[in-house]
Each structure stands twice: as C-alpha cells, then as structure tokens.
C-alpha atoms as a PDB file:
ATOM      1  CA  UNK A   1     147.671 137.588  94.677  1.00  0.00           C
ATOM      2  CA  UNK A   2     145.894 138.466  91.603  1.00  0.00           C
ATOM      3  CA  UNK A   3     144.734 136.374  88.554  1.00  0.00           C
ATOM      4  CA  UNK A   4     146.689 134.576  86.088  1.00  0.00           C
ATOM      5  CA  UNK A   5     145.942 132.749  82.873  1.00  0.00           C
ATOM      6  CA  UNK A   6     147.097 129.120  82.513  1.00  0.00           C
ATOM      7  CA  UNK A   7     149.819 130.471  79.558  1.00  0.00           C
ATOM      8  CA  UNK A   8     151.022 133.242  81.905  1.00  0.00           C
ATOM      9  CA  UNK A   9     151.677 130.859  84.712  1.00  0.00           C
ATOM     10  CA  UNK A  10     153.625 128.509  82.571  1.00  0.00           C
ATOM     11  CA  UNK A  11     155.541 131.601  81.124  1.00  0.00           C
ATOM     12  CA  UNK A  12     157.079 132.418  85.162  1.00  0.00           C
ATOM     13  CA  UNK A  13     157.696 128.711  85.286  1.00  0.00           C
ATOM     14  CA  UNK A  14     159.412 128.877  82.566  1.00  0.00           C
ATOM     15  CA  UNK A  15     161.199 131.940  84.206  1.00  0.00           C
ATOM     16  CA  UNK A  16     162.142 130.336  87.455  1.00  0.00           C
ATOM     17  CA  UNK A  17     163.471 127.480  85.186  1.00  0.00           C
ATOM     18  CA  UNK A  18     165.941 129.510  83.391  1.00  0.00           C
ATOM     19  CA  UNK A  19     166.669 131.006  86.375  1.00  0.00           C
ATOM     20  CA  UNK A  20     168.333 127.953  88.188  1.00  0.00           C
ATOM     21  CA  UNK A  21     169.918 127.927  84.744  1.00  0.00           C
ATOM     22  CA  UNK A  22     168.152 125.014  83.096  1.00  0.00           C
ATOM     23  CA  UNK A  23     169.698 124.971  79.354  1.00  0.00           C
ATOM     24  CA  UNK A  24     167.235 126.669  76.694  1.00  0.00           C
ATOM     25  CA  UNK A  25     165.370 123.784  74.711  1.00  0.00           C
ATOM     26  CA  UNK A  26     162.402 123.628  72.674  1.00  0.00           C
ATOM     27  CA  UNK A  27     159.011 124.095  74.808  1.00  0.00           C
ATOM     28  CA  UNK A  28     156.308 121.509  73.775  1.00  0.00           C
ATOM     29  CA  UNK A  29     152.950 122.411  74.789  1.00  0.00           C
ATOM     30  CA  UNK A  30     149.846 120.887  74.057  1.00  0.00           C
ATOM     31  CA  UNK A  31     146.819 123.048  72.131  1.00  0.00           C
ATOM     32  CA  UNK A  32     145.637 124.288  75.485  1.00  0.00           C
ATOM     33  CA  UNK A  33     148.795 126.411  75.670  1.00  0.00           C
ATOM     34  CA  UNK A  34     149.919 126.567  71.133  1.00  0.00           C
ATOM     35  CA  UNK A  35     146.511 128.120  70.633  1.00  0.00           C
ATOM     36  CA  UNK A  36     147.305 131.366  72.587  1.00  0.00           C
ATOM     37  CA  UNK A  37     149.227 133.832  70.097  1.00  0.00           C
ATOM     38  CA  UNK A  38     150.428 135.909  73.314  1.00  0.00           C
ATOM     39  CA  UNK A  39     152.211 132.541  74.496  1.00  0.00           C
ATOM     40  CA  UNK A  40     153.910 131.766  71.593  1.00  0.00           C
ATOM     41  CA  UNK A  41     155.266 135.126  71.193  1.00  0.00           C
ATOM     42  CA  UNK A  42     156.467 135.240  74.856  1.00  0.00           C
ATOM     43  CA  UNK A  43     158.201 132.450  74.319  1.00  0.00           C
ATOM     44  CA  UNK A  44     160.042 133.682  71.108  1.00  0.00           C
ATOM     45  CA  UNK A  45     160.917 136.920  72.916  1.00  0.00           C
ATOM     46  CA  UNK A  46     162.857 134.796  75.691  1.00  0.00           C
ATOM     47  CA  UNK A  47     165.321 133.202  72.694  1.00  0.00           C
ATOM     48  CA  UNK A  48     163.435 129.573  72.980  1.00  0.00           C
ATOM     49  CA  UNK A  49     161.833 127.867  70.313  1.00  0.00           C
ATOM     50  CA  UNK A  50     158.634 125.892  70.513  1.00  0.00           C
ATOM     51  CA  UNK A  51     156.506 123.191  68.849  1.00  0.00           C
ATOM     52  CA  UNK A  52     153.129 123.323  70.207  1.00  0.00           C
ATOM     53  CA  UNK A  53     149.612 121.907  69.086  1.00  0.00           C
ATOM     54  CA  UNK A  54     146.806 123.422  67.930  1.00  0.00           C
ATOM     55  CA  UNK A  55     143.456 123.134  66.762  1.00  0.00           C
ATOM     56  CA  UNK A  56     142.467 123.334  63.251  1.00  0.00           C
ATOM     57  CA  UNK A  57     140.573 126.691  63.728  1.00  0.00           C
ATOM     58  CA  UNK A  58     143.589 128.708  64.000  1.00  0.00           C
ATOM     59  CA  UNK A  59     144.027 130.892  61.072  1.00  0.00           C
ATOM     60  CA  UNK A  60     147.213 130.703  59.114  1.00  0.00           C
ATOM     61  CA  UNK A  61     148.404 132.618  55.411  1.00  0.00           C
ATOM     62  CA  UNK A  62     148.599 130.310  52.690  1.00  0.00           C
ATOM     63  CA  UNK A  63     152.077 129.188  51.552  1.00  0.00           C
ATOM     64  CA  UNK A  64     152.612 131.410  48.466  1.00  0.00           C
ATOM     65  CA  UNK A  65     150.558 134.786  49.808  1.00  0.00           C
ATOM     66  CA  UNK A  66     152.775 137.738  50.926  1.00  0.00           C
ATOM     67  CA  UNK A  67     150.829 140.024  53.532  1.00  0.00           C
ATOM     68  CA  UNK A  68     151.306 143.601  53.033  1.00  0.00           C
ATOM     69  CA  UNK A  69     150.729 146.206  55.589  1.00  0.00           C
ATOM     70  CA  UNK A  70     147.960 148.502  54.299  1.00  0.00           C
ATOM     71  CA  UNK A  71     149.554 151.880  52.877  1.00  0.00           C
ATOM     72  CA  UNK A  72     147.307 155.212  52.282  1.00  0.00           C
ATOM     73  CA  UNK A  73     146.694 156.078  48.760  1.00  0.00           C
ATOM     74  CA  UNK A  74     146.693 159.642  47.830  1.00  0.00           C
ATOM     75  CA  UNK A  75     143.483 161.142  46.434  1.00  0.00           C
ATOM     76  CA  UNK A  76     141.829 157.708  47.138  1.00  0.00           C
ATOM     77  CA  UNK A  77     138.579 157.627  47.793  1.00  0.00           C
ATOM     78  CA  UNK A  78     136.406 155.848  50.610  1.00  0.00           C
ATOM     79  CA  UNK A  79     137.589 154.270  53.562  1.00  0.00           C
ATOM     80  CA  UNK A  80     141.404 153.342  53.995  1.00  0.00           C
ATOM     81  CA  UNK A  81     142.449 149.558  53.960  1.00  0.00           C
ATOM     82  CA  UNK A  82     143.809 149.284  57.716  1.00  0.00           C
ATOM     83  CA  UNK A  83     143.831 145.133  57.494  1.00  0.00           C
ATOM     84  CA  UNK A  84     147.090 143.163  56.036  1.00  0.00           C
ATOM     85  CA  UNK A  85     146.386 141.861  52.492  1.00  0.00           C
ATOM     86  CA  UNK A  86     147.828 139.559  49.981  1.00  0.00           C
ATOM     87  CA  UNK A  87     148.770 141.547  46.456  1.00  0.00           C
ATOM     88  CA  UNK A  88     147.289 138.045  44.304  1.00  0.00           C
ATOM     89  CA  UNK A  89     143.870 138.692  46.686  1.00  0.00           C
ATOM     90  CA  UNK A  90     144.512 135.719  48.894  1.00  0.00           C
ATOM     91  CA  UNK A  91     143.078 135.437  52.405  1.00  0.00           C
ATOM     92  CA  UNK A  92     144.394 133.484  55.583  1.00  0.00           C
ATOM     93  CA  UNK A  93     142.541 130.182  55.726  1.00  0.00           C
ATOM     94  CA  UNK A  94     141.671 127.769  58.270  1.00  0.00           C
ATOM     95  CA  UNK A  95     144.592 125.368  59.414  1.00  0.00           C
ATOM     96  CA  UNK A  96     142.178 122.608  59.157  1.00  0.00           C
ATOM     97  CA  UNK A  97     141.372 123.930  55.318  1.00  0.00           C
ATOM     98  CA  UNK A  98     144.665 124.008  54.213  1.00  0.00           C
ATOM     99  CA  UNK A  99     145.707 120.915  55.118  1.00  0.00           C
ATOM    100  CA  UNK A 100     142.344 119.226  53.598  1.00  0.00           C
ATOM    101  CA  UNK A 101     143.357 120.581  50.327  1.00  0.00           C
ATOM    102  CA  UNK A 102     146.242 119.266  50.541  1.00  0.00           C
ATOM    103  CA  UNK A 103     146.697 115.672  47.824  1.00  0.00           C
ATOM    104  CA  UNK A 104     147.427 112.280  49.595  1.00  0.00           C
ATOM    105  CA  UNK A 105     151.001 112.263  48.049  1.00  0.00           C
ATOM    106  CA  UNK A 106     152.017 115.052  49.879  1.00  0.00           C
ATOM    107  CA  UNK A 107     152.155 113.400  53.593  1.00  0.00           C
ATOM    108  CA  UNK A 108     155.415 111.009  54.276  1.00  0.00           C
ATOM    109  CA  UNK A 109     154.803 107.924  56.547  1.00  0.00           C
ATOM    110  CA  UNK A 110     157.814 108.520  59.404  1.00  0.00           C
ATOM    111  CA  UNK A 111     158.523 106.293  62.164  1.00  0.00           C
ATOM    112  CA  UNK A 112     159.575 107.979  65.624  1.00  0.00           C
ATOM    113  CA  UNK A 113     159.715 105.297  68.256  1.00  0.00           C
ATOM    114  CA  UNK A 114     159.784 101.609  69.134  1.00  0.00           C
ATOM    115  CA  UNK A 115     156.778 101.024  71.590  1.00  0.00           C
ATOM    116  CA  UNK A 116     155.026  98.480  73.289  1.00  0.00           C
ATOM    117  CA  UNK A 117     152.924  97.579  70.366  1.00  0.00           C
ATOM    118  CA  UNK A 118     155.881  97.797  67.804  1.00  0.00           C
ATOM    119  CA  UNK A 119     157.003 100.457  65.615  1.00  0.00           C
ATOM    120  CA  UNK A 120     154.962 103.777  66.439  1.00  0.00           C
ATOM    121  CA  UNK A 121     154.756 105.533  62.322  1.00  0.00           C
ATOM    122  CA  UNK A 122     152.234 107.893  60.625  1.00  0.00           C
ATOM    123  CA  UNK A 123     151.585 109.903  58.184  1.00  0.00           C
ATOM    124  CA  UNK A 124     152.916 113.677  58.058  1.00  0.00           C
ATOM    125  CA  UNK A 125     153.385 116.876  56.024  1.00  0.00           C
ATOM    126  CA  UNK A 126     155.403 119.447  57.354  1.00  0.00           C
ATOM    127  CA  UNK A 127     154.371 123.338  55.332  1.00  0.00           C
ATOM    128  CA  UNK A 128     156.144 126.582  56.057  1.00  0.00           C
ATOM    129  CA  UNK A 129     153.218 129.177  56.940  1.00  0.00           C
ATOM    130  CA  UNK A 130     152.368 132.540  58.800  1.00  0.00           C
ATOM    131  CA  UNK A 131     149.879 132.480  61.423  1.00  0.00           C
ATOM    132  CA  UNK A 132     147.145 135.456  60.836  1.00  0.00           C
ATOM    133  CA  UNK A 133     145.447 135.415  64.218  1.00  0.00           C
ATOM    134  CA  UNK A 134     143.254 138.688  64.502  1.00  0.00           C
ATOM    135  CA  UNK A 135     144.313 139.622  61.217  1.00  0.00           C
ATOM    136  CA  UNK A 136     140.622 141.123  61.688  1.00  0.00           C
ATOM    137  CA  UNK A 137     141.996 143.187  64.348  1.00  0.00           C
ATOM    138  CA  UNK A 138     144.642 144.577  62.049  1.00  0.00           C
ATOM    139  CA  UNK A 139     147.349 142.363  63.982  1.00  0.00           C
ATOM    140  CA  UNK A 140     150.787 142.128  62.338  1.00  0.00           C
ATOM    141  CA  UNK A 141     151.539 139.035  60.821  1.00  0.00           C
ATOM    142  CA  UNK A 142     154.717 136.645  62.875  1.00  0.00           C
ATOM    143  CA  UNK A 143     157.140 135.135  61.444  1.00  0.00           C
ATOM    144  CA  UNK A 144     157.408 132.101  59.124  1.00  0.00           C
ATOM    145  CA  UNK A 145     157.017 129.051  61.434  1.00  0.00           C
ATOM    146  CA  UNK A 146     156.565 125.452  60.716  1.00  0.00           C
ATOM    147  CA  UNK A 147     153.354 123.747  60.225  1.00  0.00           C
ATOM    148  CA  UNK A 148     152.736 120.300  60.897  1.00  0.00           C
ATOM    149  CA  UNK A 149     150.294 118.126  59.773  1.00  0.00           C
ATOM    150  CA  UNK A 150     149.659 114.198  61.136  1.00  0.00           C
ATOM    151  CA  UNK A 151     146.883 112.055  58.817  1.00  0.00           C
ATOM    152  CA  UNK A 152     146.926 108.622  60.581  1.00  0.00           C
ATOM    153  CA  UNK A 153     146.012 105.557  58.094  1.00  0.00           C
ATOM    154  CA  UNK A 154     142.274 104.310  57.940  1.00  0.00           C
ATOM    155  CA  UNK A 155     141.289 108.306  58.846  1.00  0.00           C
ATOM    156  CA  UNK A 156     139.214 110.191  56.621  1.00  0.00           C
ATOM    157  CA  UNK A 157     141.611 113.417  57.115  1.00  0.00           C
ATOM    158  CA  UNK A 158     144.338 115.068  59.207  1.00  0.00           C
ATOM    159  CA  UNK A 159     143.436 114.725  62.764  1.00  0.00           C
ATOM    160  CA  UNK A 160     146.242 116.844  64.420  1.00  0.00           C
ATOM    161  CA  UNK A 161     148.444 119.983  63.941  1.00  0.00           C
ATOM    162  CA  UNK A 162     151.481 121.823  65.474  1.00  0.00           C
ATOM    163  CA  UNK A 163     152.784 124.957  64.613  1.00  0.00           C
ATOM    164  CA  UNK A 164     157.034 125.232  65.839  1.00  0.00           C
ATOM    165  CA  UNK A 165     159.412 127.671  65.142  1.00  0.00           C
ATOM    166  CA  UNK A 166     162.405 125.508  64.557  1.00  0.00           C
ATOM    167  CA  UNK A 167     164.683 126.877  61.972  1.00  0.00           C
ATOM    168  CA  UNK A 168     163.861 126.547  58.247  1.00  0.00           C
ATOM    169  CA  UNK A 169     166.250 123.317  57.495  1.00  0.00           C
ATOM    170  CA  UNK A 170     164.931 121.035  59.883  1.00  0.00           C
ATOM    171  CA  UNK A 171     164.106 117.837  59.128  1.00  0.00           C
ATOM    172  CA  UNK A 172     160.832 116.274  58.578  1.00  0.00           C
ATOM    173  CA  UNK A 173     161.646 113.526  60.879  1.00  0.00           C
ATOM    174  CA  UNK A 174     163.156 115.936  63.413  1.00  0.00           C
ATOM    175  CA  UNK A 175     160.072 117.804  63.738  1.00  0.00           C
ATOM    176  CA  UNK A 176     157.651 114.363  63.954  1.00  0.00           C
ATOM    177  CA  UNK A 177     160.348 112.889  66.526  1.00  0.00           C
ATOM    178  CA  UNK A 178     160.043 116.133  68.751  1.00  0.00           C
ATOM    179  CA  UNK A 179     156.189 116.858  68.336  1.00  0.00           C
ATOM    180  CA  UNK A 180     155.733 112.749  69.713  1.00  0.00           C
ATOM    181  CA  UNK A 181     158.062 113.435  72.813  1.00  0.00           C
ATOM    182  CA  UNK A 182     155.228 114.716  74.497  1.00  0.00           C
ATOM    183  CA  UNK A 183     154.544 111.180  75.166  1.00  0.00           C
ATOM    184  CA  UNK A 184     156.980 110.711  77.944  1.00  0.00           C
ATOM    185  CA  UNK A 185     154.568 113.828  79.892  1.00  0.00           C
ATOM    186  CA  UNK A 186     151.433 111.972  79.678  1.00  0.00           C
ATOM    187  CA  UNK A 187     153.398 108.763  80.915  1.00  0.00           C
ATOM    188  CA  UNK A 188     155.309 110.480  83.773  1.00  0.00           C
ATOM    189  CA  UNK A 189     151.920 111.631  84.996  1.00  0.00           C
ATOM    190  CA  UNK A 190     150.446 107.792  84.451  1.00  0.00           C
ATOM    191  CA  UNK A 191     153.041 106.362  86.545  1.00  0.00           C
ATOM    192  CA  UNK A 192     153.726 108.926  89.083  1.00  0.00           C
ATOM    193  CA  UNK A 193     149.834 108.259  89.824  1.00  0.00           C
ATOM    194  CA  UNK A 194     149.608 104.806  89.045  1.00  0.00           C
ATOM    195  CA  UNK A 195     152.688 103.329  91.397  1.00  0.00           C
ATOM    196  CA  UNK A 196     154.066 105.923  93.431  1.00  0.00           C
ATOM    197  CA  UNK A 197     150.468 107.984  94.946  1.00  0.00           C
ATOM    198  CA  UNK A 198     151.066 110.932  93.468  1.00  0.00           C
ATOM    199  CA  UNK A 199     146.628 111.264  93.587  1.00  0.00           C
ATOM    200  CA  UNK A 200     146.268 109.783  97.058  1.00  0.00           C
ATOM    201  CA  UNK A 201     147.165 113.152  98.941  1.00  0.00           C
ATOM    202  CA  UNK A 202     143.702 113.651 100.844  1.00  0.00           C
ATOM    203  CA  UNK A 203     144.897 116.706 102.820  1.00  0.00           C
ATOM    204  CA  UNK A 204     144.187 120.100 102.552  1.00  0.00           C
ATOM    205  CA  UNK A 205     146.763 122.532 103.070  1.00  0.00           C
ATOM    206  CA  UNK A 206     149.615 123.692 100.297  1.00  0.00           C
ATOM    207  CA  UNK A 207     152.114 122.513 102.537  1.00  0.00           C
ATOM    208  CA  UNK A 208     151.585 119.225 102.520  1.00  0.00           C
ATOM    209  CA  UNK A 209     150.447 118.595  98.813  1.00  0.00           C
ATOM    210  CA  UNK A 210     153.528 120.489  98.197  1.00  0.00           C
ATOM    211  CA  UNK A 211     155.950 117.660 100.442  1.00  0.00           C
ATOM    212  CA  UNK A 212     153.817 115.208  98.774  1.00  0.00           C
ATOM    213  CA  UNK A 213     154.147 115.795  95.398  1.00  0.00           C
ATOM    214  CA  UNK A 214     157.861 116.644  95.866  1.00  0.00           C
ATOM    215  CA  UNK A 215     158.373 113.094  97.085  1.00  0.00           C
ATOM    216  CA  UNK A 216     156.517 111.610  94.855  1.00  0.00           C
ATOM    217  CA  UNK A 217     158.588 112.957  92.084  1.00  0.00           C
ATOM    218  CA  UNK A 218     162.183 112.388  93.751  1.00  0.00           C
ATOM    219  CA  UNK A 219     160.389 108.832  94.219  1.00  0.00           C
ATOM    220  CA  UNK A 220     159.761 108.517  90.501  1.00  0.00           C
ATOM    221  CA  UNK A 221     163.050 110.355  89.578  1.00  0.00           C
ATOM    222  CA  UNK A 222     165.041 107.206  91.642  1.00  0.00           C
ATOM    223  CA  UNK A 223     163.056 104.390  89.745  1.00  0.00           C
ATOM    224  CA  UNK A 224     163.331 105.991  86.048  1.00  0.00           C
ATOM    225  CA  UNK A 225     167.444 106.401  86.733  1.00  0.00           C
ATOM    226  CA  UNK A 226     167.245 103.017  87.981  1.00  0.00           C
ATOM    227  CA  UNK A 227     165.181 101.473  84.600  1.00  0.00           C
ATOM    228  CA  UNK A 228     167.924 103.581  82.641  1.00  0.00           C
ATOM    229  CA  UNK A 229     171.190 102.509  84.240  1.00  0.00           C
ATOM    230  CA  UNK A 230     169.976  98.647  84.550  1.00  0.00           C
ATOM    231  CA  UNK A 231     167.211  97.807  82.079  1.00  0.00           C
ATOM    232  CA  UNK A 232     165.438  94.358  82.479  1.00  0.00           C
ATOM    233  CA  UNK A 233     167.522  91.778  80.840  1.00  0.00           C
ATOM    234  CA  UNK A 234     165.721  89.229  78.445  1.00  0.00           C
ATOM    235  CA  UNK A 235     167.014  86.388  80.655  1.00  0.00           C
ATOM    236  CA  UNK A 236     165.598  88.064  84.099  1.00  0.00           C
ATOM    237  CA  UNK A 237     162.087  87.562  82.237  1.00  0.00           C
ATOM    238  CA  UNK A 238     159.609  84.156  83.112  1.00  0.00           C
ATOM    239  CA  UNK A 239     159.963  81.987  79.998  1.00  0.00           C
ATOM    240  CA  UNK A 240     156.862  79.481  78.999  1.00  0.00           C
ATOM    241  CA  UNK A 241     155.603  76.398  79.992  1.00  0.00           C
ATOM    242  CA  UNK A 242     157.931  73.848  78.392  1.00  0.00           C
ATOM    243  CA  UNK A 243     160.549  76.226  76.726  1.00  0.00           C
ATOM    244  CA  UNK A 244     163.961  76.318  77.272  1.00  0.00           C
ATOM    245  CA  UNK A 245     165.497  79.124  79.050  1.00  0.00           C
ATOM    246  CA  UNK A 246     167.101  82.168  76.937  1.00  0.00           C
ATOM    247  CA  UNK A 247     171.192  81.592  76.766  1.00  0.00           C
ATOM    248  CA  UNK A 248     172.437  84.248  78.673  1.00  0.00           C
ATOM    249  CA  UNK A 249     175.393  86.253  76.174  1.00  0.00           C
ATOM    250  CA  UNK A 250     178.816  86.305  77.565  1.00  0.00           C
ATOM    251  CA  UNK A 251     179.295  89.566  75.978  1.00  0.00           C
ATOM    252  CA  UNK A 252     179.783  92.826  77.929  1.00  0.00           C
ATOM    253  CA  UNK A 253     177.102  94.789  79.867  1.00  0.00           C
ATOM    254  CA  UNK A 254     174.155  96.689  77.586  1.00  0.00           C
ATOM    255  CA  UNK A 255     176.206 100.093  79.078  1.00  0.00           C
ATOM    256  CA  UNK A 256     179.343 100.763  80.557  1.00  0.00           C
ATOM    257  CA  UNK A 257     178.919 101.270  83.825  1.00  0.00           C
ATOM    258  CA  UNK A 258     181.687 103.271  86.062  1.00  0.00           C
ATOM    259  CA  UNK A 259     183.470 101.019  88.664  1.00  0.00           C
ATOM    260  CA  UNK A 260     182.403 100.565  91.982  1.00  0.00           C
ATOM    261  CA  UNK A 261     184.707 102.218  94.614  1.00  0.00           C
ATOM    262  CA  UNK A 262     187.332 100.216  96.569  1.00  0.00           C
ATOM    263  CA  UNK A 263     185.316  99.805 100.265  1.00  0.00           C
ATOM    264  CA  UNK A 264     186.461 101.775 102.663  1.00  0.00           C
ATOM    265  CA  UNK A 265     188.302  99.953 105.742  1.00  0.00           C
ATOM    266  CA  UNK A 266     186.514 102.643 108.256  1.00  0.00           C
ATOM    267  CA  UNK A 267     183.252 101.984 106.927  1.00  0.00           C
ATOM    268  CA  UNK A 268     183.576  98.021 107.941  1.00  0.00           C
ATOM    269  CA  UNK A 269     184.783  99.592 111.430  1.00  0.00           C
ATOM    270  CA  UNK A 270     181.375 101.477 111.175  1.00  0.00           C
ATOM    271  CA  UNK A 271     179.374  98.580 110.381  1.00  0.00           C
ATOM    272  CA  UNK A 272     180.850  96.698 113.205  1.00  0.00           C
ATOM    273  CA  UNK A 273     180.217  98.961 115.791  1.00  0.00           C
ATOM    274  CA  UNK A 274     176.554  99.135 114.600  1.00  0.00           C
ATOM    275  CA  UNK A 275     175.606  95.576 114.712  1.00  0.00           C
ATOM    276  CA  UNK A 276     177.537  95.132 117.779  1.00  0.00           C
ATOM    277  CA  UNK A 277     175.714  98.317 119.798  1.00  0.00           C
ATOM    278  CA  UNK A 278     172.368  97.327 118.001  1.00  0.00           C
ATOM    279  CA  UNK A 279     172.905  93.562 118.509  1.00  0.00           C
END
C-alpha cells in the first residue's frame, strides 16, 4: 500500500465506476476536491465533464485578457519573460475579486427546486474564464470553463463559486440546477445515518464495516425506490382537529405503474404445503 491523496482516490473510484460501465455524467465535487488543478484535469482527460466548488482564492484570467506564452526576443536585453502574460497588461485575479467587481444587475435570481420550505431561488452570474493556477510557476493556462457565481439576498457579497466545464451554450439555469444537486449527497448521508445506522458500526475490522455499510446502503436503496414508485398521498396524511377529511380524486394513479403478474397456481401449492408442514 502506499499513500494517496483524497483527489487521487476519488479519481480510481471513478475508474472502477466506468469500469462496470456506469454511463459518463458530470462529476460534482465539493471545494475539497474543485480546488485541486491536477483533479480537474484528470477528470477532463477521461472525456467527463465536471462542476465543482471552489474557494474564492483560486486564481482565474479576467474575461477579456488573452494569455500569451512568453516568446524570446532577439537582441533583447535582461532576463527572458518565462511567465504567460496578457498583451493589454492584465493579470489573473482572485475569483473572489472578480466577482466583487462585478454590478448587482449582473446576477439573475433562478429557482432550482421545490423544498420543504418552498421554492429554493438565488441569485447567480454565470462568466466564461481561464483558471491561472501557478501561473507563477509558468503553468499553461486550461481551457475556457464556466464560472459560477451564487450572491444569496440580505448578503453583503457572493458567498460561493464553481468552476464546470460544460460546453459554452449551456444554460444559466442548467448550470444552477446541476451545481444544487449536490444536495441529494449531503441528504443520502443524513438519512442513511439518521434511520438506517449507517454510524452505529462499533467494530473494528474492514470486513465488517464493509458488510455494514453495504447493507446499509441496499437498505436505503429499497426505501428511496419505494418513496419514488408510491409517494405519500395527501389523503394518507392526519388532517386537524375539526377539519374535514381531503376528498380523495377518482382520477388515475400519480404514475403508471406496470401490472401485477397473474399468481401463479404452483405458488398457492407452495404456500399450502408451508403452512400445513409449519402449522
């Protein structure tokens, strides 16, 4: 065994994944993971596109500048330029700068879910940008790549920022929709630790965490398909004190369901024989 860095690990996930032949879709990583250059590349040179966070620190070229690579003039001279430059003299700024200078009118308010607590909107600005990490350390300058900004109502300036490299055309709303669907992580993790144990293992061997968490999951697998397929009807729910009870519709079911399978005359033989050996 030898060391491995939290990106690198996730990249031979990633591998096994394709392996088995999981369908390529967009990776969507928290800053932990967006802030590493090396990850983001990897993941580019494996044909999949991302949309990861990051953290405001990160540098980035502005909009309009146009790195050139450094070329040697004759009879020039001094030291050579070695580092990427802009030919109007601009340098690569904070993410967190640029998107302070940016004016109020420039972020959209988009919606991207229904939750618990209503309609789930904010504020966004979507900019296309290169990313000039260790342009310092003469690094070439990636491709154009989306950056997104989020400036939530009542704060006093953007609070978050992903960088993807969805194609050129997409959507504002398509790139808000898939930055939020990290969501459904976080809550997978909540539940599978809130109902179905996945935190009360108190062994100690690989093995068994290993069975554990693998039922767990097939656990929580079972009750999501089961919250999909037959959602909680407004009828099934306790009405108040007093009020009368929700008409149930006569109309057909929420989803169309396939239809059950005529029983099987040798499976009532098999329950017979059952009771009657267990009875």
């Amino acid at each position: 065994m030898r060391f491995k860095r939290k990106w690198e690990l996730a990249l031979d996930e990633l591998d096994e994944a394709l392996n088995w032949g999981v369908r390529h879709h967009v990776v969507l990583a928290d800053p932990g993971y967006g802030n590493c250059r090396e990850f983001r590349d990897a993941l580019r040179a494996k044909g999949l596109h991302f949309l990861v966070g990051v953290q405001g620190n990160t540098d980035v070229w502005d909009p309009d500048a146009q790195p050139q690579a450094p070329q040697r003039v004759p009879h020039q001279r001094g030291r050579p330029r070695t580092r990427y430059f802009d030919a109007n003299g601009q340098r690569p700024v904070l993410i967190g700068q640029l998107a302070a200078q940016l004016p109020r009118s420039a972020f959209h308010r988009v919606q991207w879910r229904q939750g618990s607590r209503g309609v789930q909107s904010s504020r966004f600005v979507a900019l296309r940008v290169r990313t000039a990490e260790r342009h310092m350390e003469r690094a070439v300058p990636r491709e154009e790549v989306w950056l997104l900004v989020e400036w939530p109502r009542g704060e006093a300036g953007p609070t978050k920022y992903y960088l993807s490299s969805l194609p050129e055309g997409t959507p504002l709303k398509e790139l808000v929709r898939m930055a939020k669907l990290r969501w459904r992580v976080e809550r997978d993790y909540q539940e599978m630790k809130g109902e179905v144990g996945l935190d009360h293992f108190e062994g100690r061997s690989w093995r068994g965490f290993h069975h554990h968490a693998t039922l767990c999951m097939v656990a929580h697998g079972f009750l999501a398909l089961r919250r999909a397929l037959f959602p909680l009807e407004e009828a099934a729910m306790d009405t108040a004190p007093g009020a009368a009870a929700a008409a149930i519709p006569a109309d057909a079911p929420h989803r169309p369901l396939s239809a059950m399978l005529a029983p099987d005359p040798r499976s009532r033989a098999s329950a017979w024989a059952v009771a009657h050996v267990t009875g």
